[in-house]
C-alpha atoms as a PDB file:
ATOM      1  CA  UNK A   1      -5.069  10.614 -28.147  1.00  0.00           C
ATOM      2  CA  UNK A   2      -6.688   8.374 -25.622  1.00  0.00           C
ATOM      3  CA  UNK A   3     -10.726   9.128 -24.589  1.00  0.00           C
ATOM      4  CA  UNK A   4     -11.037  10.372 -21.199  1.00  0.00           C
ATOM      5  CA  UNK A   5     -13.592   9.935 -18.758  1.00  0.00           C
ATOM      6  CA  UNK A   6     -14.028  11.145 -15.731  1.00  0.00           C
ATOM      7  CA  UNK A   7     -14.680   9.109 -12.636  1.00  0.00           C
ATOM      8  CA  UNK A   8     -15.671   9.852  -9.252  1.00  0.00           C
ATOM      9  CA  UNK A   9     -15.005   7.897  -6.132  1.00  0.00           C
ATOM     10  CA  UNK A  10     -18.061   8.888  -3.556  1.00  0.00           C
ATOM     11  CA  UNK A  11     -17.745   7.132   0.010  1.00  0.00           C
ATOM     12  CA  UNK A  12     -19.298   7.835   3.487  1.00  0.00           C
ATOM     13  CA  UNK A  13     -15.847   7.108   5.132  1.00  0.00           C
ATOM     14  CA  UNK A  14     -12.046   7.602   3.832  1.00  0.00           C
ATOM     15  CA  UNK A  15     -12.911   6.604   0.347  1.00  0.00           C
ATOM     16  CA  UNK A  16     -10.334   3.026   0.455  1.00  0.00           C
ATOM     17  CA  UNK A  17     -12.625   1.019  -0.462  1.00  0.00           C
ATOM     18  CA  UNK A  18     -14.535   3.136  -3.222  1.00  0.00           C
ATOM     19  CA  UNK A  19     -10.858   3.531  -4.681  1.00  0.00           C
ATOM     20  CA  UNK A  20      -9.571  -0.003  -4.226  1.00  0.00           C
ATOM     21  CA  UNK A  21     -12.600  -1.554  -5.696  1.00  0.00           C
ATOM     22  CA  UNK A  22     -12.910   1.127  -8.903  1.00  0.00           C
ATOM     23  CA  UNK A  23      -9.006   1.076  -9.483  1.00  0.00           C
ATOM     24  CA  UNK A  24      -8.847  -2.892  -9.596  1.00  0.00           C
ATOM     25  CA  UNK A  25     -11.049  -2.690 -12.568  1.00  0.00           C
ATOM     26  CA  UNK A  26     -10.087   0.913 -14.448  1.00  0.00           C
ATOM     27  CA  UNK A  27      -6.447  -0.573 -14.792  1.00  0.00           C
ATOM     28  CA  UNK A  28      -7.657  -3.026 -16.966  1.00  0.00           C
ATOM     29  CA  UNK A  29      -8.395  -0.333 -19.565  1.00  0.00           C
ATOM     30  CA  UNK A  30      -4.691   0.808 -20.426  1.00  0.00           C
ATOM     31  CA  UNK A  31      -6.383   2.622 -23.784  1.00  0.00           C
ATOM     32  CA  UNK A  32      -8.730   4.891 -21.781  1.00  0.00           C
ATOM     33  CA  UNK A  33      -7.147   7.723 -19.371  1.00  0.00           C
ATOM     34  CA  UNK A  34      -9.368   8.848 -16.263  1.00  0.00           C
ATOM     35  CA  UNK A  35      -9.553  11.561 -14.365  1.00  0.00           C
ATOM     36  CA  UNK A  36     -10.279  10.673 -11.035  1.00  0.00           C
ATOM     37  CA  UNK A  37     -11.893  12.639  -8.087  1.00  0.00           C
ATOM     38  CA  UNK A  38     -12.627  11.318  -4.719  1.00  0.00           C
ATOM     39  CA  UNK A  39     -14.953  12.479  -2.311  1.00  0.00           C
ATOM     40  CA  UNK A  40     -14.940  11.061   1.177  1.00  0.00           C
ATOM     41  CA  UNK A  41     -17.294  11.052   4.058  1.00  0.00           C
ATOM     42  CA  UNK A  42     -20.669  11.589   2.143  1.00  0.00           C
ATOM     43  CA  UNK A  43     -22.798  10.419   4.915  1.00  0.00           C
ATOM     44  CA  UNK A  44     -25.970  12.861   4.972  1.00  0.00           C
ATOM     45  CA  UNK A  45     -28.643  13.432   1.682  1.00  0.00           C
ATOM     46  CA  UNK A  46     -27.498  16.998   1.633  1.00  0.00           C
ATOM     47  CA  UNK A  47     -23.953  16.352   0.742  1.00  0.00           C
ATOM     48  CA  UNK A  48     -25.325  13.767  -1.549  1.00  0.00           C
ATOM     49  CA  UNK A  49     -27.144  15.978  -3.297  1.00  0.00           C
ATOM     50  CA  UNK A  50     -23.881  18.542  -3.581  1.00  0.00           C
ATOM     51  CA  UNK A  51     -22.157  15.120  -5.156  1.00  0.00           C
ATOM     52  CA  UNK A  52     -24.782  14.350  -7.324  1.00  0.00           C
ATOM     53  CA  UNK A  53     -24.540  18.531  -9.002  1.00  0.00           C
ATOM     54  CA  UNK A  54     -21.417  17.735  -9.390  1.00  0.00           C
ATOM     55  CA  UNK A  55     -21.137  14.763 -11.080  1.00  0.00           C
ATOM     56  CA  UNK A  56     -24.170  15.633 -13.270  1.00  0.00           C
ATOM     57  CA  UNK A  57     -22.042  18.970 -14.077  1.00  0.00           C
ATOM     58  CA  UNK A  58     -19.107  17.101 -14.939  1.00  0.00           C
ATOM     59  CA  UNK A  59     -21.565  14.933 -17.189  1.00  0.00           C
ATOM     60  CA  UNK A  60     -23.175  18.046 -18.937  1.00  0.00           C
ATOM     61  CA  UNK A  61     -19.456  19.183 -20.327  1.00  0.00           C
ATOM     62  CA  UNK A  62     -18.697  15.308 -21.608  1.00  0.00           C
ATOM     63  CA  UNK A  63     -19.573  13.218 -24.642  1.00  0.00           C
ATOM     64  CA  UNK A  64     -19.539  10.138 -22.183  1.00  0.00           C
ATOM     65  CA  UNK A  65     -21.854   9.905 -18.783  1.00  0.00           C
ATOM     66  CA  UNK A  66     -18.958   9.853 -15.870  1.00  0.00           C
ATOM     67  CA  UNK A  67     -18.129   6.362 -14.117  1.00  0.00           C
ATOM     68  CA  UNK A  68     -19.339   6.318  -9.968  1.00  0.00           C
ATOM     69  CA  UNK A  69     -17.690   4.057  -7.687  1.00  0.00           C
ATOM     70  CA  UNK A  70     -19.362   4.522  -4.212  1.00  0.00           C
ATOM     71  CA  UNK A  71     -19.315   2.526  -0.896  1.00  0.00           C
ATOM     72  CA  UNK A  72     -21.847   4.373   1.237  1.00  0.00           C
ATOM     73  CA  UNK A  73     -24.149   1.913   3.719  1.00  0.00           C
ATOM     74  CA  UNK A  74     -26.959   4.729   3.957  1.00  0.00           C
ATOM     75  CA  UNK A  75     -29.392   3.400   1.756  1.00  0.00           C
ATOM     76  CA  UNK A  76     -30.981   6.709   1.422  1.00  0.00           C
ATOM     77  CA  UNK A  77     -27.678   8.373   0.702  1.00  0.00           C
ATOM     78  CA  UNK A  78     -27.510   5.329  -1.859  1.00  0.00           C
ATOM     79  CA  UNK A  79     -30.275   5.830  -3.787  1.00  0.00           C
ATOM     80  CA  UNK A  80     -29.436  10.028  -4.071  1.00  0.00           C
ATOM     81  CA  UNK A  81     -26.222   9.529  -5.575  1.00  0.00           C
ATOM     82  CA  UNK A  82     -27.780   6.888  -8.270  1.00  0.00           C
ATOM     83  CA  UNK A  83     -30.029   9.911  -9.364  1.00  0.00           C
ATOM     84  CA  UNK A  84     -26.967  11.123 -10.904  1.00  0.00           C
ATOM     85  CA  UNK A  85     -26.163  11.520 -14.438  1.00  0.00           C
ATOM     86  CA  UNK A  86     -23.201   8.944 -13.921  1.00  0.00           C
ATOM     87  CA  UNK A  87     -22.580   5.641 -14.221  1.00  0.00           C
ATOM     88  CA  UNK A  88     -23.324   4.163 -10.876  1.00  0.00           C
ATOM     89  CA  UNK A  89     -21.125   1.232  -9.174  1.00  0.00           C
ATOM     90  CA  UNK A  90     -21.900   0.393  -5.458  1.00  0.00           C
ATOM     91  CA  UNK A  91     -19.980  -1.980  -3.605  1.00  0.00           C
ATOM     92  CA  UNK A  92     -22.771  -2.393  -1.053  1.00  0.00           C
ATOM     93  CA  UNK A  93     -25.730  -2.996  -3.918  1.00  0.00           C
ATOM     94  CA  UNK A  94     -23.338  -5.635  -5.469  1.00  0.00           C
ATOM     95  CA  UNK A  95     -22.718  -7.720  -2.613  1.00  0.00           C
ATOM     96  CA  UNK A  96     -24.453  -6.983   0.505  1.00  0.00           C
ATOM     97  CA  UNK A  97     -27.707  -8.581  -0.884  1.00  0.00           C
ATOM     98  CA  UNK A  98     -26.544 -11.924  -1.880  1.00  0.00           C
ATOM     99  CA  UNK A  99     -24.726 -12.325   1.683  1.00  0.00           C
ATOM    100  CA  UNK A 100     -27.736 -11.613   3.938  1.00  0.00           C
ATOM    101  CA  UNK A 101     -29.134 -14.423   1.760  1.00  0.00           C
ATOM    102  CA  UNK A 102     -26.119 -17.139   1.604  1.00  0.00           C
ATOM    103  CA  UNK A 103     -25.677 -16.212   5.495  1.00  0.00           C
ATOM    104  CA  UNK A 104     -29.603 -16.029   6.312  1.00  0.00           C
ATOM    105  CA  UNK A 105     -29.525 -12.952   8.052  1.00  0.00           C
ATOM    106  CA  UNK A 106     -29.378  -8.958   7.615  1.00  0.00           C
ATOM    107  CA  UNK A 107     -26.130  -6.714   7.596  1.00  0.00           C
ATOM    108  CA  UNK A 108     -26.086  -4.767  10.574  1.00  0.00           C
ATOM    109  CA  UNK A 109     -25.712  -1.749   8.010  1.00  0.00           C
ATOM    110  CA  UNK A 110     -23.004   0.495   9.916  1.00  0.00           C
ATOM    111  CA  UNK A 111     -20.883   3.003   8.721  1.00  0.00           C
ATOM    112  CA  UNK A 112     -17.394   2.854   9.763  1.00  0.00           C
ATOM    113  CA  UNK A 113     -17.207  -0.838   9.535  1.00  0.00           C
ATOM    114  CA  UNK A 114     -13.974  -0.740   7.178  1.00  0.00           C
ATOM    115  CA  UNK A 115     -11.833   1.803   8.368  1.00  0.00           C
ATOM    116  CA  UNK A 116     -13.360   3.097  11.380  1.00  0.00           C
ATOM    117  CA  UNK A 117     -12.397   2.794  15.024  1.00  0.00           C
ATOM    118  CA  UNK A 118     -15.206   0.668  15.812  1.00  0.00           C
ATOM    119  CA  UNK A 119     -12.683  -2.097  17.096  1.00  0.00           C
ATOM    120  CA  UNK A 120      -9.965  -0.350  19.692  1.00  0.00           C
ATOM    121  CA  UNK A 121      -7.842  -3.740  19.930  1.00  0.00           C
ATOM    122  CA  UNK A 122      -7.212  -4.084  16.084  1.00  0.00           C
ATOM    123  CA  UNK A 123      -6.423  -0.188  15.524  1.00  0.00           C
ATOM    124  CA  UNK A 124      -3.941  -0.761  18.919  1.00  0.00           C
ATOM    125  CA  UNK A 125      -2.483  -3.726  17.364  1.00  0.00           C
ATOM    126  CA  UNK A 126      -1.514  -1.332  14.020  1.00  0.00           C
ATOM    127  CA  UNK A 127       0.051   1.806  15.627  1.00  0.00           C
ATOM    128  CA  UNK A 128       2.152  -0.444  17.778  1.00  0.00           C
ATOM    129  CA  UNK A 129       3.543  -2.350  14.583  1.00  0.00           C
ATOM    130  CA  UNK A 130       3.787   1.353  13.093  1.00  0.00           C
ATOM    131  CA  UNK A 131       5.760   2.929  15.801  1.00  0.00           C
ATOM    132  CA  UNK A 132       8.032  -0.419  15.699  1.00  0.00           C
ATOM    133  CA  UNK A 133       8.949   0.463  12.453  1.00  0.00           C
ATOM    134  CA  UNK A 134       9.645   3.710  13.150  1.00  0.00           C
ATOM    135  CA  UNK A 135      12.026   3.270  16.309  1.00  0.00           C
ATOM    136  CA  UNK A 136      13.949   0.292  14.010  1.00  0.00           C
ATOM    137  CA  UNK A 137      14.184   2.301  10.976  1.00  0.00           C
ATOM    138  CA  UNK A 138      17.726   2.550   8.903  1.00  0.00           C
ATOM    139  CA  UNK A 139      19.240   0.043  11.899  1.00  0.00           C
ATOM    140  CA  UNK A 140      18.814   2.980  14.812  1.00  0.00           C
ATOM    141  CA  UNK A 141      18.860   0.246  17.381  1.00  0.00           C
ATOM    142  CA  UNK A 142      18.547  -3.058  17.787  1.00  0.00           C
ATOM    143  CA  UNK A 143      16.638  -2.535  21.096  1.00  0.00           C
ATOM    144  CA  UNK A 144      13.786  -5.161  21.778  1.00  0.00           C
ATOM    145  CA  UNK A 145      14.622  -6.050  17.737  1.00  0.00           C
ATOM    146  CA  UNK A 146      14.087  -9.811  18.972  1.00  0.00           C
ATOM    147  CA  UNK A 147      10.549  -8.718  18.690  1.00  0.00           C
ATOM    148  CA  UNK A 148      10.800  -7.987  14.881  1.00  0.00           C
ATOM    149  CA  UNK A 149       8.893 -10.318  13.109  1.00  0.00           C
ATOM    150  CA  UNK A 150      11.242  -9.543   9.968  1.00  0.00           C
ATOM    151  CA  UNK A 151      14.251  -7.549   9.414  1.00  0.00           C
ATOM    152  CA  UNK A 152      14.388  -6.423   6.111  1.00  0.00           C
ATOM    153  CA  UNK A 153      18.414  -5.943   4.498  1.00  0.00           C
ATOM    154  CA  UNK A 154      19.730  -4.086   1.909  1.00  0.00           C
ATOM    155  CA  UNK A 155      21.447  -1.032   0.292  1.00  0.00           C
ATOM    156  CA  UNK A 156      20.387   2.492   0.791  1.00  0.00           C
ATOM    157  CA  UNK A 157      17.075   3.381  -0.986  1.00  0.00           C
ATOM    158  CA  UNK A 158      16.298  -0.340  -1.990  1.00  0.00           C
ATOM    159  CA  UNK A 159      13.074   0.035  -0.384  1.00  0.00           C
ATOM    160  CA  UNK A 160      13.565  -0.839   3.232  1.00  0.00           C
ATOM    161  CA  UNK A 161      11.531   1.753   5.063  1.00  0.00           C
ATOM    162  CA  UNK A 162       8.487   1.952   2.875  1.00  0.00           C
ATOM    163  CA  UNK A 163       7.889  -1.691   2.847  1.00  0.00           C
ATOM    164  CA  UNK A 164       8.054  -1.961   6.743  1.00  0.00           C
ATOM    165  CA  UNK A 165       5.580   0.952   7.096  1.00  0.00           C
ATOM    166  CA  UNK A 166       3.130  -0.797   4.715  1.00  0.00           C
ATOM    167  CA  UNK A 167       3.247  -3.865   6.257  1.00  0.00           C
ATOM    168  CA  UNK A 168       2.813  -2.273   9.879  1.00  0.00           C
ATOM    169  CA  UNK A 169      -0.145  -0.744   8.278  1.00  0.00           C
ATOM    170  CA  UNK A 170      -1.120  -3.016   6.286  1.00  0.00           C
ATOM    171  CA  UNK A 171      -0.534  -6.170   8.234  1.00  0.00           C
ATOM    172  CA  UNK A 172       0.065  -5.548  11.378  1.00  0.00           C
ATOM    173  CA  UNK A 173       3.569  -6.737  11.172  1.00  0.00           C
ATOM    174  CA  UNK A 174       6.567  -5.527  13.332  1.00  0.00           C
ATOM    175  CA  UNK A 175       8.926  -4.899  10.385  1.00  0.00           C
ATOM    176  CA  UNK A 176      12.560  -3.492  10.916  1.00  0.00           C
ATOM    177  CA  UNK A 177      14.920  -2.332   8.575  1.00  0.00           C
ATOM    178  CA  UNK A 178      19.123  -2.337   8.243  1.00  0.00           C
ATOM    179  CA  UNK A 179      20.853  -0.406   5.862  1.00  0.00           C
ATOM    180  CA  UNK A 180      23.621  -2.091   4.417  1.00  0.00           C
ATOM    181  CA  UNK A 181      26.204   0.104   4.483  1.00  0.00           C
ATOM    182  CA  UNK A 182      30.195  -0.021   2.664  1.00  0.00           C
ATOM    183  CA  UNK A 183      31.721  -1.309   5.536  1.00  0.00           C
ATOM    184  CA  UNK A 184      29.592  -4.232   6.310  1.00  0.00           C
ATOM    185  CA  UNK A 185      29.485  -4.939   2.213  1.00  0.00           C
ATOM    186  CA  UNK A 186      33.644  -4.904   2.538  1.00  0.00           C
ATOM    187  CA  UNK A 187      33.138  -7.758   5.926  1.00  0.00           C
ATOM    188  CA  UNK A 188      32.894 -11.405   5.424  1.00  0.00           C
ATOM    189  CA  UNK A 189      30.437 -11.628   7.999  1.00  0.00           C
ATOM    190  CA  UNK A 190      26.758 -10.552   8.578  1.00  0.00           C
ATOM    191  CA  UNK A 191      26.273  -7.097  10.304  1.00  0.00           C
ATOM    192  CA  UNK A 192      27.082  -7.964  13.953  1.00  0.00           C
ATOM    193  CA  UNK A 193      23.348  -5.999  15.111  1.00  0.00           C
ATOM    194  CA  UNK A 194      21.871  -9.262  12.693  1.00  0.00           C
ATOM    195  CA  UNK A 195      23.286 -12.046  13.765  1.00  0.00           C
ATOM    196  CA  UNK A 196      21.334 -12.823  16.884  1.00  0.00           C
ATOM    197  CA  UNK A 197      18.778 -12.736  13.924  1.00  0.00           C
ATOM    198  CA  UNK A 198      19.124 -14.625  10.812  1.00  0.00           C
ATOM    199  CA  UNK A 199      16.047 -16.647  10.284  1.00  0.00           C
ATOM    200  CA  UNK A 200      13.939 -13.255  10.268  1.00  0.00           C
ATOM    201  CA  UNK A 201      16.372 -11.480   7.980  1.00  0.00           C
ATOM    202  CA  UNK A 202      14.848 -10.804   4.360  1.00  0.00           C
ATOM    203  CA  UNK A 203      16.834  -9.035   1.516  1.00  0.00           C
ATOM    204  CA  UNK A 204      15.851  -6.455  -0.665  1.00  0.00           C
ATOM    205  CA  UNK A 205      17.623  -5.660  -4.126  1.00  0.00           C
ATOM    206  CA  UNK A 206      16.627  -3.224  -7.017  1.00  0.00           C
ATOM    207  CA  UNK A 207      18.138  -2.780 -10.098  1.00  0.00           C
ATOM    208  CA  UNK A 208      21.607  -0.707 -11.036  1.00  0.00           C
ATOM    209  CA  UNK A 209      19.834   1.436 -13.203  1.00  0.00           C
ATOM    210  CA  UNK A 210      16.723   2.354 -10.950  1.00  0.00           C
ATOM    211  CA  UNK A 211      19.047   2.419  -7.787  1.00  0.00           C
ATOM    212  CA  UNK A 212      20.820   5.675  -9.849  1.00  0.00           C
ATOM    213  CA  UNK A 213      17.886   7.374 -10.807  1.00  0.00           C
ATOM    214  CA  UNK A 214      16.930   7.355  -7.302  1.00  0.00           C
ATOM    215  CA  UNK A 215      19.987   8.221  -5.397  1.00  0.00           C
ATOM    216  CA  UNK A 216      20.257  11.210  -8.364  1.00  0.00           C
ATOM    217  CA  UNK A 217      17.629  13.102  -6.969  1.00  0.00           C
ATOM    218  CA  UNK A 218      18.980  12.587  -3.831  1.00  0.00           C
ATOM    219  CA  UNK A 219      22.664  13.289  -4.532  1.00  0.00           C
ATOM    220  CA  UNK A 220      23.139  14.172  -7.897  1.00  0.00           C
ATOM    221  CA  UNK A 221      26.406  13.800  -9.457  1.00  0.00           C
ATOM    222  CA  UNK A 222      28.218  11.917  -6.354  1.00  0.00           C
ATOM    223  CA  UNK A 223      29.855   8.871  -6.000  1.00  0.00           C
ATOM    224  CA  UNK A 224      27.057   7.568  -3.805  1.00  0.00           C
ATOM    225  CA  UNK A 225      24.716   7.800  -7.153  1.00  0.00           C
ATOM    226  CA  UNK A 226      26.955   6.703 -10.254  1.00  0.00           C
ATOM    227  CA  UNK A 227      26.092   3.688 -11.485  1.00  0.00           C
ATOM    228  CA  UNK A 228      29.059   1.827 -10.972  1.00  0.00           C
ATOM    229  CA  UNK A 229      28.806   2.149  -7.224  1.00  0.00           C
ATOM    230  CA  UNK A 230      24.998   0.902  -7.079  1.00  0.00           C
ATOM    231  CA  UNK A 231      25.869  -2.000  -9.356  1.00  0.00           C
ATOM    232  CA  UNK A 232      28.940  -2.786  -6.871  1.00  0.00           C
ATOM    233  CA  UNK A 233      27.015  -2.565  -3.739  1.00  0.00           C
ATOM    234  CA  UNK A 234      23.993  -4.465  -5.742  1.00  0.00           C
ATOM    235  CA  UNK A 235      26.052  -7.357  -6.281  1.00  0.00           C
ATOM    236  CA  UNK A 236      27.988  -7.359  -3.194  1.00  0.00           C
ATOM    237  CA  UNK A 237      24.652  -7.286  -1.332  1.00  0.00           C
ATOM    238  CA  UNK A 238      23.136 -10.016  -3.305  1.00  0.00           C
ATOM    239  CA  UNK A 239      26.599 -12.211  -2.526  1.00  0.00           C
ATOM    240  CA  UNK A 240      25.601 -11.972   1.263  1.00  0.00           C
ATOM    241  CA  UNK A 241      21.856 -12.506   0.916  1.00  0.00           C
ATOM    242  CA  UNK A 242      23.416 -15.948  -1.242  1.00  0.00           C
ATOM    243  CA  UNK A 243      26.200 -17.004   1.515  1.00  0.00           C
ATOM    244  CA  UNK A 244      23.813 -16.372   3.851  1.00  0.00           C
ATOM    245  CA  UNK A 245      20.824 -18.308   2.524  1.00  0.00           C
ATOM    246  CA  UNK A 246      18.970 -14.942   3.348  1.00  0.00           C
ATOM    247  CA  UNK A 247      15.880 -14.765   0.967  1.00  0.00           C
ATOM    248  CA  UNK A 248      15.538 -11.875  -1.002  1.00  0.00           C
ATOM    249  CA  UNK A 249      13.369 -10.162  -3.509  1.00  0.00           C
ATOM    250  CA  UNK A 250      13.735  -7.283  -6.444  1.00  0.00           C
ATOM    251  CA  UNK A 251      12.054  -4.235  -6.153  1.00  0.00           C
ATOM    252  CA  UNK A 252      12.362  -2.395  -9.005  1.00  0.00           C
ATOM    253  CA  UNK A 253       9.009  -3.299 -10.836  1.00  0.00           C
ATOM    254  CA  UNK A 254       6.974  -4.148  -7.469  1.00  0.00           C
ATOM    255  CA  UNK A 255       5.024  -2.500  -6.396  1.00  0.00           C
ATOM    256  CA  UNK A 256       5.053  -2.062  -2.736  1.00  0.00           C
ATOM    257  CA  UNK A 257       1.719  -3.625  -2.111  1.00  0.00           C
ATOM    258  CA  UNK A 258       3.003  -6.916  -4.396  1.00  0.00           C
ATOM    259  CA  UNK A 259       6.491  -6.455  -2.524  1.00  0.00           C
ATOM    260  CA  UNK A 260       4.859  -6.567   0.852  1.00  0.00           C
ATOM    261  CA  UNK A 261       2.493  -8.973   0.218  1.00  0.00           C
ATOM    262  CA  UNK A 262       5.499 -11.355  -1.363  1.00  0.00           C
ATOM    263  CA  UNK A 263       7.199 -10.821   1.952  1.00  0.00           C
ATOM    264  CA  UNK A 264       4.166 -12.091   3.893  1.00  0.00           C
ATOM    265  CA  UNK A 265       4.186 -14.795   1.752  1.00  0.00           C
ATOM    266  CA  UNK A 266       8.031 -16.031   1.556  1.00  0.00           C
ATOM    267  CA  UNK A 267       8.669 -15.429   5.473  1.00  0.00           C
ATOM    268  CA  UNK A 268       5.489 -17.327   6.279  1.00  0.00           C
ATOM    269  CA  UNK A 269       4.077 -14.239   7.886  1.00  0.00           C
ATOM    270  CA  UNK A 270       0.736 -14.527   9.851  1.00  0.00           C
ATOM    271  CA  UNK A 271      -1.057 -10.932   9.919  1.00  0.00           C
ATOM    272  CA  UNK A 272      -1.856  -9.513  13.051  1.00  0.00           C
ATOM    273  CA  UNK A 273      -5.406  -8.113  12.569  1.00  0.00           C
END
């Protein structure tokens, strides 16, 4: 059996970047399993010291001292949670130091910096990429889709809707999706909604095998799911993506933060905040 440890995230905001920057490193230790907890918006010395019972709790019942990611700017609020019992990892001790001294000149020391709503235009910028996605999801309409700045293509549950969300979110990207359905796999010719289009088409594929287990849960047993049918839309999909000279990635062991930021990369994609 593999040692366990337990690990909490502690942040004065959502948490991200506590998570983000502990994950990058804890999945470089396949032979170790953590529990994780996450506890967001720790931003006064009383619910630091609630954290800090906790954690030294969690330590009391364990062999090993717990692991501590944090990203909290109180310095205060800092220095409680390092009384713990844990391992302690701060994003802000790490780094903040060495840049007030590289850029000669102190961090302003804000909370809400990251993920906050301290700048109106960016957030504007994301929920009108997001709501892009949403009104040119599954090929609804191809209303103002001239203002896509990629389409993404292919069969049902490759991917499509996911990826376009993430990279509205992510990116800032206005990302729509069309679902390739049997009738435009049976035509010669590129869906007639894309072909005002093509240079901001990009395909998606996924394997035969994945595309069943997937469309199982959805359908089970139907003809929409057997694997014959996914490998025979698969290929016929990846024939148009070819005649088409449409790029075109695999999804089945992305995931969607590699796939979107693949996309970025292949359709020379310039993010928007």
């Amino acid at each position: 059996m593999k040692p366990v440890r337990q690990v909490f995230f502690v942040s004065d905001r959502t948490g991200i970047t506590a998570e983000s920057m502990g994950l990058a490193l804890l999945n470089q230790f396949d032979n170790i399993e953590f529990k994780r907890a996450t506890y967001p918006f720790v931003d006064t010395e009383a619910k630091a010291k609630e954290i800090v019972a906790l954690i030294n709790t969690a330590a009391s019942k364990c062999e090993a001292r717990p692991l501590v990611f944090s990203s909290i700017v109180d310095e205060n609020v800092r220095k409680l949670i390092k009384t713990s019992a844990g391992m302690h990892m701060s994003f802000y001790d790490a780094f903040i130091g060495e840049l007030e001294d590289e850029l000669a000149t102190e961090a302003n020391h804000s909370i809400g910096r990251t993920h906050g709503m301290h700048d109106t235009e960016r957030y504007d910028k994301r929920m009108e990429a997001i709501n892009f996605a949403l009104n040119h999801d599954d090929g609804i309409t191809d209303r103002e889709l001239q203002k896509a700045d990629v389409i993404l293509m292919g069969v049902s549950r490759s991917g499509k809707t996911p990826t376009c969300l993430y990279l509205a979110l992510q990116y800032g990207i206005r990302a729509a999706n069309y679902p390739l359905i049997p009738e435009d796999l049976e035509s010669s010719e590129l869906p007639r909604m894309l072909q005002p289009f093509r240079q901001k088409l990009y395909g998606l594929t996924i394997e035969a095998d994945r595309l069943h287990h997937i469309r199982s849960e959805r359908r089970p047993d139907s003809r929409y799911a057997s694997r014959d049918n996914c490998r025979r839309e698969i290929s016929t999909a990846e024939e148009m993506f070819r005649r088409f000279n449409i790029p075109f990635t695999n999804t089945t062991h992305k995931s969607i933060e590699e796939l979107a930021a693949s996309i970025m990369l292949a359709a020379k994609l310039q993010r928007r905040f």
